[in-house]
C-alpha atoms as a PDB file:
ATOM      1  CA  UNK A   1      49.757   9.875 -62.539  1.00  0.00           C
ATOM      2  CA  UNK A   2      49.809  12.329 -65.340  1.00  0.00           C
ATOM      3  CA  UNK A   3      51.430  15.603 -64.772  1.00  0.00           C
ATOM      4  CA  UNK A   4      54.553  14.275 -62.304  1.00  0.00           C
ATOM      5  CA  UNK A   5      57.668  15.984 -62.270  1.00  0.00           C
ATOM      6  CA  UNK A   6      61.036  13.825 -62.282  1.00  0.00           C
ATOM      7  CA  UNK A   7      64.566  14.796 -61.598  1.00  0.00           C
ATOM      8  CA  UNK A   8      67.185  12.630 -62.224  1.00  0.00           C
ATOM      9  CA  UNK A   9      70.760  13.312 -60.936  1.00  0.00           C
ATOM     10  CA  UNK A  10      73.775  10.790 -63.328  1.00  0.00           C
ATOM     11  CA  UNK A  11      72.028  10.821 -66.664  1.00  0.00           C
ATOM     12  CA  UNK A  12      75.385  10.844 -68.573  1.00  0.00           C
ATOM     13  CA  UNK A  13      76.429   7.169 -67.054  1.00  0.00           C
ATOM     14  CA  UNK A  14      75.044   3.927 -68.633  1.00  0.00           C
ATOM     15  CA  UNK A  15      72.529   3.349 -65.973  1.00  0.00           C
ATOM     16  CA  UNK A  16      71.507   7.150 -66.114  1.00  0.00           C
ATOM     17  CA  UNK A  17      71.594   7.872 -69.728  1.00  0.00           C
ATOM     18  CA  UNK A  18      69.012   5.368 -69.871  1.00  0.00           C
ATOM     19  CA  UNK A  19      66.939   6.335 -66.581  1.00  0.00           C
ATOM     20  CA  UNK A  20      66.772   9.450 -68.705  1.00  0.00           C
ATOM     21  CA  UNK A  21      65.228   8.005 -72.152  1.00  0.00           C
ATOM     22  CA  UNK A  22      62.435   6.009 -70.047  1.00  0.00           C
ATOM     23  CA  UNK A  23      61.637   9.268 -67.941  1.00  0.00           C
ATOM     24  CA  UNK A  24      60.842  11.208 -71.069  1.00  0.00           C
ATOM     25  CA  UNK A  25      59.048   8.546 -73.147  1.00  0.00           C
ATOM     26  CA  UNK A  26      57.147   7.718 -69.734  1.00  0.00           C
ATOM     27  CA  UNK A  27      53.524   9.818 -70.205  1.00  0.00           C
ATOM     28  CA  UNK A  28      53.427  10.223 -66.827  1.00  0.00           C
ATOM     29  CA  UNK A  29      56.182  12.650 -66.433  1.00  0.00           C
ATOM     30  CA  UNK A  30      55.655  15.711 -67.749  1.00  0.00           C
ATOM     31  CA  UNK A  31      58.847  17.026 -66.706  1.00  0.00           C
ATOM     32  CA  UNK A  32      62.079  15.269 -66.500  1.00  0.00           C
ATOM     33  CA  UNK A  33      64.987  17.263 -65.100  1.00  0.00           C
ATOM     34  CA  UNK A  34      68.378  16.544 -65.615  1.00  0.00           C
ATOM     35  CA  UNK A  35      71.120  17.754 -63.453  1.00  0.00           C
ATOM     36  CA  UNK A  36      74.701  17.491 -64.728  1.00  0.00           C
ATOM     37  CA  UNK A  37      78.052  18.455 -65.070  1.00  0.00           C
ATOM     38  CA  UNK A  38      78.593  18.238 -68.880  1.00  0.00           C
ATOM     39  CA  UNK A  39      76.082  19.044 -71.660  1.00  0.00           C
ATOM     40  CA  UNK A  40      73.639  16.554 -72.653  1.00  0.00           C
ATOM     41  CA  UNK A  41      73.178  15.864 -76.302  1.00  0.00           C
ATOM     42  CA  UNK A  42      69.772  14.899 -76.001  1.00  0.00           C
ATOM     43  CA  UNK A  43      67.358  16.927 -76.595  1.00  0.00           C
ATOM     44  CA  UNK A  44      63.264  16.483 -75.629  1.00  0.00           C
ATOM     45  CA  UNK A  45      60.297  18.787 -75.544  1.00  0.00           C
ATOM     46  CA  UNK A  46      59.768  17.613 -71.830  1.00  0.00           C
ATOM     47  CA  UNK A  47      63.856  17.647 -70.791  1.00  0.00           C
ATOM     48  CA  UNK A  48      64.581  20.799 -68.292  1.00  0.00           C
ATOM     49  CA  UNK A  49      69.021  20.351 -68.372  1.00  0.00           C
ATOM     50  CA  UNK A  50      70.480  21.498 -65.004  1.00  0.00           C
ATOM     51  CA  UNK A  51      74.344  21.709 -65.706  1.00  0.00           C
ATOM     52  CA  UNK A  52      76.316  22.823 -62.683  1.00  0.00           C
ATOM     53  CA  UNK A  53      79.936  22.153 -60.804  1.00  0.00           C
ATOM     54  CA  UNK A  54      78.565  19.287 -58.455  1.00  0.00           C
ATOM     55  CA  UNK A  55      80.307  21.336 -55.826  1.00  0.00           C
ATOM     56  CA  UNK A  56      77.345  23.831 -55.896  1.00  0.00           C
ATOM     57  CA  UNK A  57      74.397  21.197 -55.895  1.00  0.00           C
ATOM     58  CA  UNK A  58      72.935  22.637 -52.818  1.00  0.00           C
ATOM     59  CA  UNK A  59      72.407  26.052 -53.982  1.00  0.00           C
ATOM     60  CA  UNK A  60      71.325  25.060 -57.636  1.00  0.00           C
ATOM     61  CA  UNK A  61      68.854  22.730 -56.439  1.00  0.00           C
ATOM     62  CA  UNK A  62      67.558  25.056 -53.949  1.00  0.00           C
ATOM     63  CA  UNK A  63      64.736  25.880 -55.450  1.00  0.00           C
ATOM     64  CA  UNK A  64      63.664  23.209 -57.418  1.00  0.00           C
ATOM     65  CA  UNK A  65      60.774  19.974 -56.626  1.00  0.00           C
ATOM     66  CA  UNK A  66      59.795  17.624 -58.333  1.00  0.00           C
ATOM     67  CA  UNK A  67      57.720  14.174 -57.227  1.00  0.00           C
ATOM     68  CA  UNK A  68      60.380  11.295 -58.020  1.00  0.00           C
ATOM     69  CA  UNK A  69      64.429  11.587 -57.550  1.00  0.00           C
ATOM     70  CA  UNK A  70      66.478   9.148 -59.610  1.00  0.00           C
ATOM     71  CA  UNK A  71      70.086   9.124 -57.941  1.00  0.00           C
ATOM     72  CA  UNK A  72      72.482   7.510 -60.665  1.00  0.00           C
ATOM     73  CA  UNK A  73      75.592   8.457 -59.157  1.00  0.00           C
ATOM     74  CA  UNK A  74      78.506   6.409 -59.377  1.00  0.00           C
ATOM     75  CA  UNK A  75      82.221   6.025 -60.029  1.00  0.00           C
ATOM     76  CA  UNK A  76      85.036   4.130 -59.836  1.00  0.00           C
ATOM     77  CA  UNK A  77      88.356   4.597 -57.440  1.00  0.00           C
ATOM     78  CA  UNK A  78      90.599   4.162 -60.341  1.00  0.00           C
ATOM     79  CA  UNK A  79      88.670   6.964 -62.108  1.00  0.00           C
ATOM     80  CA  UNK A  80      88.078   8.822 -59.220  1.00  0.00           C
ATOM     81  CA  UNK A  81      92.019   8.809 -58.745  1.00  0.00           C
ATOM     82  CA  UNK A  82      91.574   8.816 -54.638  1.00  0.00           C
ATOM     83  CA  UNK A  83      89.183   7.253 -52.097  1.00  0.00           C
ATOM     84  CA  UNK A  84      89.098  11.004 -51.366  1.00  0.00           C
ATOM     85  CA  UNK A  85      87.757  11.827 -54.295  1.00  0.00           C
ATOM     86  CA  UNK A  86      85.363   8.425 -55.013  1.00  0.00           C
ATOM     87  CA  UNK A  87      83.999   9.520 -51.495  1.00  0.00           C
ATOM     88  CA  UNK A  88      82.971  12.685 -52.729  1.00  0.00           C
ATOM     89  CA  UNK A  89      81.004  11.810 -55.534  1.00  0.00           C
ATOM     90  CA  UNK A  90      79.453   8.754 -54.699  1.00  0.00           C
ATOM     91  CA  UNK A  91      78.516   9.796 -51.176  1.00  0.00           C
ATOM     92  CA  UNK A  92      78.953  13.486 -50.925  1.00  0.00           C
ATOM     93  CA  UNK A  93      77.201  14.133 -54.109  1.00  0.00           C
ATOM     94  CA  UNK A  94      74.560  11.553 -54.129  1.00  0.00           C
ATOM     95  CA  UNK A  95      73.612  12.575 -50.463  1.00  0.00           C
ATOM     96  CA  UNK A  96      73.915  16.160 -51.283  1.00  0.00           C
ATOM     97  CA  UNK A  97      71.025  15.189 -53.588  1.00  0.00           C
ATOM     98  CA  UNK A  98      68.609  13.295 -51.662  1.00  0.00           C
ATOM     99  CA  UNK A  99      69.183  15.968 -48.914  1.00  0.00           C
ATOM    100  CA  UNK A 100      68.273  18.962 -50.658  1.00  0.00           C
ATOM    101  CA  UNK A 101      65.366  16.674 -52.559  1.00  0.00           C
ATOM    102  CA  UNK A 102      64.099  15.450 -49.363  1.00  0.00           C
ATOM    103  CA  UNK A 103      63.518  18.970 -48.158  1.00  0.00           C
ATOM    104  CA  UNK A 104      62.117  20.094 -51.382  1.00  0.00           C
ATOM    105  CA  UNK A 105      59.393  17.462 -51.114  1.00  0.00           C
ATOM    106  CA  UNK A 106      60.276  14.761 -53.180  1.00  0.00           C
ATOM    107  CA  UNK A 107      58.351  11.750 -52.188  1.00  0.00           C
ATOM    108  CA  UNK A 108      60.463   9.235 -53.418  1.00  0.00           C
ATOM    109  CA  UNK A 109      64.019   8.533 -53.756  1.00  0.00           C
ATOM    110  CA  UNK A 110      65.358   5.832 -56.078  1.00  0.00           C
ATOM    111  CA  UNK A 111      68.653   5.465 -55.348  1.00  0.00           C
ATOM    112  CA  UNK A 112      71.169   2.744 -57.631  1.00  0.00           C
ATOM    113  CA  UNK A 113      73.394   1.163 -55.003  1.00  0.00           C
ATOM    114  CA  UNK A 114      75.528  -2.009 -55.037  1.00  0.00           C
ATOM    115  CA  UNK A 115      75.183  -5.219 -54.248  1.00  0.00           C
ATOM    116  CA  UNK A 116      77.339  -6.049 -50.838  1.00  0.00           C
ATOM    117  CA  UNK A 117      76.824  -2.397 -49.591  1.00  0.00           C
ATOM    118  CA  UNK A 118      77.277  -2.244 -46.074  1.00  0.00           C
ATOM    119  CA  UNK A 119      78.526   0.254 -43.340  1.00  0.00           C
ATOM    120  CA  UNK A 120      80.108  -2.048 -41.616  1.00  0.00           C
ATOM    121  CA  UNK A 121      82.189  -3.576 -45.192  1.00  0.00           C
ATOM    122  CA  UNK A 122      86.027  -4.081 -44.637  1.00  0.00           C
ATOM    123  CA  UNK A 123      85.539  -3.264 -48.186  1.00  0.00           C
ATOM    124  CA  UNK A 124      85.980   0.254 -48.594  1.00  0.00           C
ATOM    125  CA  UNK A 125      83.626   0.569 -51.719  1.00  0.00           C
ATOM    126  CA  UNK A 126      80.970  -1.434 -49.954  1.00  0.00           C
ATOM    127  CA  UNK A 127      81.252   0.390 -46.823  1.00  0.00           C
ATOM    128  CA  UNK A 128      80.766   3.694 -48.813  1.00  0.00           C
ATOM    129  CA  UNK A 129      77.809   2.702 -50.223  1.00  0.00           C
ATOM    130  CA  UNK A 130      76.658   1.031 -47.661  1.00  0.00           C
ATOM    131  CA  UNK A 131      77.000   4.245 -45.080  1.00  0.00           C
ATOM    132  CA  UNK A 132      75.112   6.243 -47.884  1.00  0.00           C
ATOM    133  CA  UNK A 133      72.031   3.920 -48.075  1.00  0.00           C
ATOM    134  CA  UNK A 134      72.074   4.404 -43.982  1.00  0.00           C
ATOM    135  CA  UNK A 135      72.200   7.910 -44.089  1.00  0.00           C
ATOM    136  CA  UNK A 136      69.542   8.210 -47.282  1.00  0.00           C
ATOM    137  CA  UNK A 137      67.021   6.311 -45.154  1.00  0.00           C
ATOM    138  CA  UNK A 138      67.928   8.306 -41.945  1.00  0.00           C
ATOM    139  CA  UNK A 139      65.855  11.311 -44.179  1.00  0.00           C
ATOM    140  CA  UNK A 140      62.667  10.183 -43.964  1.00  0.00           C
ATOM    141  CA  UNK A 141      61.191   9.588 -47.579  1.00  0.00           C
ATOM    142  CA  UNK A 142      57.706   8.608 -47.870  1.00  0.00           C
ATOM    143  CA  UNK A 143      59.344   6.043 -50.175  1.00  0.00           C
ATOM    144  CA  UNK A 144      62.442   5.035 -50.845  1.00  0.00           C
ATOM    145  CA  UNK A 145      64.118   2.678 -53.302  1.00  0.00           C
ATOM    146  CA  UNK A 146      67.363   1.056 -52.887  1.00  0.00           C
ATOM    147  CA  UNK A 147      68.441  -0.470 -56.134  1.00  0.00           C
ATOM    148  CA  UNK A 148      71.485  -3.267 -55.536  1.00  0.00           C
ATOM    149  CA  UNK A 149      72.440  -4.598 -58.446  1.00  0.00           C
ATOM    150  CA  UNK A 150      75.515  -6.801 -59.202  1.00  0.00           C
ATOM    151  CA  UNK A 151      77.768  -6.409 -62.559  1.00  0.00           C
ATOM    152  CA  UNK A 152      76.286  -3.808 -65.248  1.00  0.00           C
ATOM    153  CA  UNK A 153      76.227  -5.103 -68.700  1.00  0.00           C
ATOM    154  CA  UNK A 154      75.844  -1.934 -71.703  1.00  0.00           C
ATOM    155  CA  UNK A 155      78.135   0.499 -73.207  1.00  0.00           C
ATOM    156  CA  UNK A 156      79.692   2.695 -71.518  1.00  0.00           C
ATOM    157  CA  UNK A 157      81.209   6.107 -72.333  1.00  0.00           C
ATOM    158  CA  UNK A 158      84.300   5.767 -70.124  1.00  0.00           C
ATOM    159  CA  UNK A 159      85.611   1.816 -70.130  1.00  0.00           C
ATOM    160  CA  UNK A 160      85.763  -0.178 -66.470  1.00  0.00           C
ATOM    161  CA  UNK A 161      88.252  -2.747 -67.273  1.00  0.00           C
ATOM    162  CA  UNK A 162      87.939  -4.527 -63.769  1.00  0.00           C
ATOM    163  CA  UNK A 163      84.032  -4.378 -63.537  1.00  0.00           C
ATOM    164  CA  UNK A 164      84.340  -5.514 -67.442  1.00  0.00           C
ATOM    165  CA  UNK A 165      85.884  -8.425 -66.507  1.00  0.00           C
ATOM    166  CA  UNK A 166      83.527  -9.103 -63.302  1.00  0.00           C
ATOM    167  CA  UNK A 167      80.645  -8.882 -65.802  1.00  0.00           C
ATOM    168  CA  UNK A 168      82.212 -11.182 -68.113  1.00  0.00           C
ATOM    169  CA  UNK A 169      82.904 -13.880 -65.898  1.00  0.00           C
ATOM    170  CA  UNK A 170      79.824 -13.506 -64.062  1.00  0.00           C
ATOM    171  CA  UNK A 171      77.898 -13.971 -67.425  1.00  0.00           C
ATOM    172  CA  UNK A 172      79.926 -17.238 -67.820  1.00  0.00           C
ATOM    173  CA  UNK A 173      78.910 -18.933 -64.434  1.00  0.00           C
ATOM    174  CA  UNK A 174      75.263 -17.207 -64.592  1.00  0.00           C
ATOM    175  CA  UNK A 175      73.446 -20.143 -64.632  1.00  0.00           C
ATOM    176  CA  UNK A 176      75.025 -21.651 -61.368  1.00  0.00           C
ATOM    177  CA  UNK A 177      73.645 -18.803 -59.679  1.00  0.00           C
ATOM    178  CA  UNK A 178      70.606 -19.765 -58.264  1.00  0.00           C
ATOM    179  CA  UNK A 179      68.709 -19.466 -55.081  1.00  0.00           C
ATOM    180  CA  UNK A 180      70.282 -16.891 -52.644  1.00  0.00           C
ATOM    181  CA  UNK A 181      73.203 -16.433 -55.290  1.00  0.00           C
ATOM    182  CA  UNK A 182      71.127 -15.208 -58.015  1.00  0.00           C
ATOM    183  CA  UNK A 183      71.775 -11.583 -56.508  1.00  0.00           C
ATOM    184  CA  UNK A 184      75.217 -12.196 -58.207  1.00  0.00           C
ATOM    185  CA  UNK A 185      73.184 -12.064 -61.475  1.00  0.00           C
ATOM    186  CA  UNK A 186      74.705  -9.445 -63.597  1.00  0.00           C
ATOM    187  CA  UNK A 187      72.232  -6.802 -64.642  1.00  0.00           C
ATOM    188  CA  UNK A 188      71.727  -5.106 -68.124  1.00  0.00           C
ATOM    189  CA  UNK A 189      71.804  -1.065 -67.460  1.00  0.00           C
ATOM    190  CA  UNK A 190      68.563  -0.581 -69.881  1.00  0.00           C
ATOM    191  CA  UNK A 191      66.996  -3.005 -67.326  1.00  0.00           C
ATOM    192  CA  UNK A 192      68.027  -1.316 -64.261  1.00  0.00           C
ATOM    193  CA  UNK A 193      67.014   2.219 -65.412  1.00  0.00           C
ATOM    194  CA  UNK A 194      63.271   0.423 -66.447  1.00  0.00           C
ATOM    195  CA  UNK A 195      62.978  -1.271 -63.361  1.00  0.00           C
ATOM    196  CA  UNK A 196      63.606   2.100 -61.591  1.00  0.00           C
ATOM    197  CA  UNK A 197      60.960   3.966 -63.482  1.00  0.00           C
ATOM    198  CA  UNK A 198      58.580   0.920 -62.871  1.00  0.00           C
ATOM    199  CA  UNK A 199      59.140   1.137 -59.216  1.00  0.00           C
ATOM    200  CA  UNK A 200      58.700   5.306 -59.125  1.00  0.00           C
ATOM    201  CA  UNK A 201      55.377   4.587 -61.106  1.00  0.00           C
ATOM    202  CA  UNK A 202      54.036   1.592 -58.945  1.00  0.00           C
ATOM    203  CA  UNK A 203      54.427   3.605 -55.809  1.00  0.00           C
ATOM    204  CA  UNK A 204      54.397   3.092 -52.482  1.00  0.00           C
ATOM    205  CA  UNK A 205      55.459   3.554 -49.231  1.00  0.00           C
ATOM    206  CA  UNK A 206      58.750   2.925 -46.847  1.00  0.00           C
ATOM    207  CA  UNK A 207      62.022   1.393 -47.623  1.00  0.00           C
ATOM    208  CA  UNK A 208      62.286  -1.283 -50.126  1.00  0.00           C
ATOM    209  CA  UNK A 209      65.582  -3.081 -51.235  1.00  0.00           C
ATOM    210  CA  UNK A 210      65.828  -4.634 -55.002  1.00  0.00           C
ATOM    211  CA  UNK A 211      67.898  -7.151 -55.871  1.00  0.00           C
ATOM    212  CA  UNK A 212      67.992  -9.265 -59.242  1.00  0.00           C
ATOM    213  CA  UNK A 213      65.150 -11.113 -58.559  1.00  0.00           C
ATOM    214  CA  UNK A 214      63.264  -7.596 -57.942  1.00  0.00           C
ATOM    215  CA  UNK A 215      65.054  -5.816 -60.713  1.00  0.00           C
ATOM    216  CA  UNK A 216      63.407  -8.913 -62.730  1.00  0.00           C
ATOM    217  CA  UNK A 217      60.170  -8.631 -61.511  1.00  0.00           C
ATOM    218  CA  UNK A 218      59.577  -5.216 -62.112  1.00  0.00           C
ATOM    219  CA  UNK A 219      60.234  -4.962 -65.764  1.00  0.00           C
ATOM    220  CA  UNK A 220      58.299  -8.576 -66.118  1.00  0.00           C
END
């Protein structure tokens, strides 16, 4: 395993900024880069910083492989300030990535979705995501990883009142969820970004779809 190269597109979100800190304290990545469009503040012998317009992905990743791709992508519409614009980032963007990855020879793809993504969603978050896990897959990785998690619990740098409130009340009835609704679970971000890395390390091959219970298993 020694010697793999990561790249890791989102690393200054919560889910991202931890992806990021188990990457580089993970001995078997030698390289972790980070593509983004602010500066990082970290900084790590083994860290390669990519910061570009996300406009220009295509060209700036042109060039550059690596083994495992870690899409953390993600916004809101009320930050985004359109549809319009929440389109482009969390599908343009994120498929922008796996796209030029894909070609570049990445052999997997982990990719942090949403629980209740679907193509055909009324819901026009859901259907977004749900179009871009389609359209992922459509690429052909040897191995991809479709994270679906419900609520994320952790710090943020830029405050989600209404997904603050989801996770609070779905912390509250938590323990009704059970059986099938245990996907409801809400997730911590630290455990998401391990449970990413855990699935890049354990391998694989075709499409695989985690859920709580996954998430769970994987850092267990």
């Amino acid at each position: 395993m020694a010697g793999k190269t990561a790249i890791l597109i989102g690393a200054t979100g919560l889910v991202g900024g931890h992806c990021l800190r188990e990457l580089l304290a993970s001995p078997a990545y030698d390289k972790v880069i980070a593509v983004t469009r602010r500066p990082l503040k970290l900084r790590h012998e083994k860290l390669q910083t990519i910061e570009i317009p996300f406009d220009h992905l295509g060209e700036a990743l042109a060039d550059i492989k690596a083994d495992d791709a870690f899409c953390c992508l993600g916004t809101t519409i009320r930050q985004a300030g359109t549809k319009a614009e929440f389109h482009k980032v969390d599908y343009g963007y994120a498929y922008e990535f796996a796209h030029r990855m894909q070609a570049n020879g990445a052999g997997h793809f982990l990719l942090v979705s949403a629980l209740g993504a679907r193509a055909g969603s009324p819901v026009f978050y859901n259907r977004v995501k749900g179009t871009l896990e389609n359209d992922i897959r459509s690429l052909g990785f040897s191995c991809l990883t479709i994270f679906q998690p419900s609520f994320l619990l952790g710090d943020r740098a830029e405050a989600r009142i209404g997904e603050a409130l989801g996770a609070r009340l779905s912390t509250l009835i938590a323990p009704l969820l059970r059986g099938p609704l245990r996907a409801a679970h809400p997730v911590k971000g630290s455990d998401l970004a391990a449970a990413m890395v855990a699935a890049a390390l354990s391998g694989g091959k075709g499409v695989r779809i985690c859920r709580y219970n996954e998430i769970q298993a994987l850092i267990a």
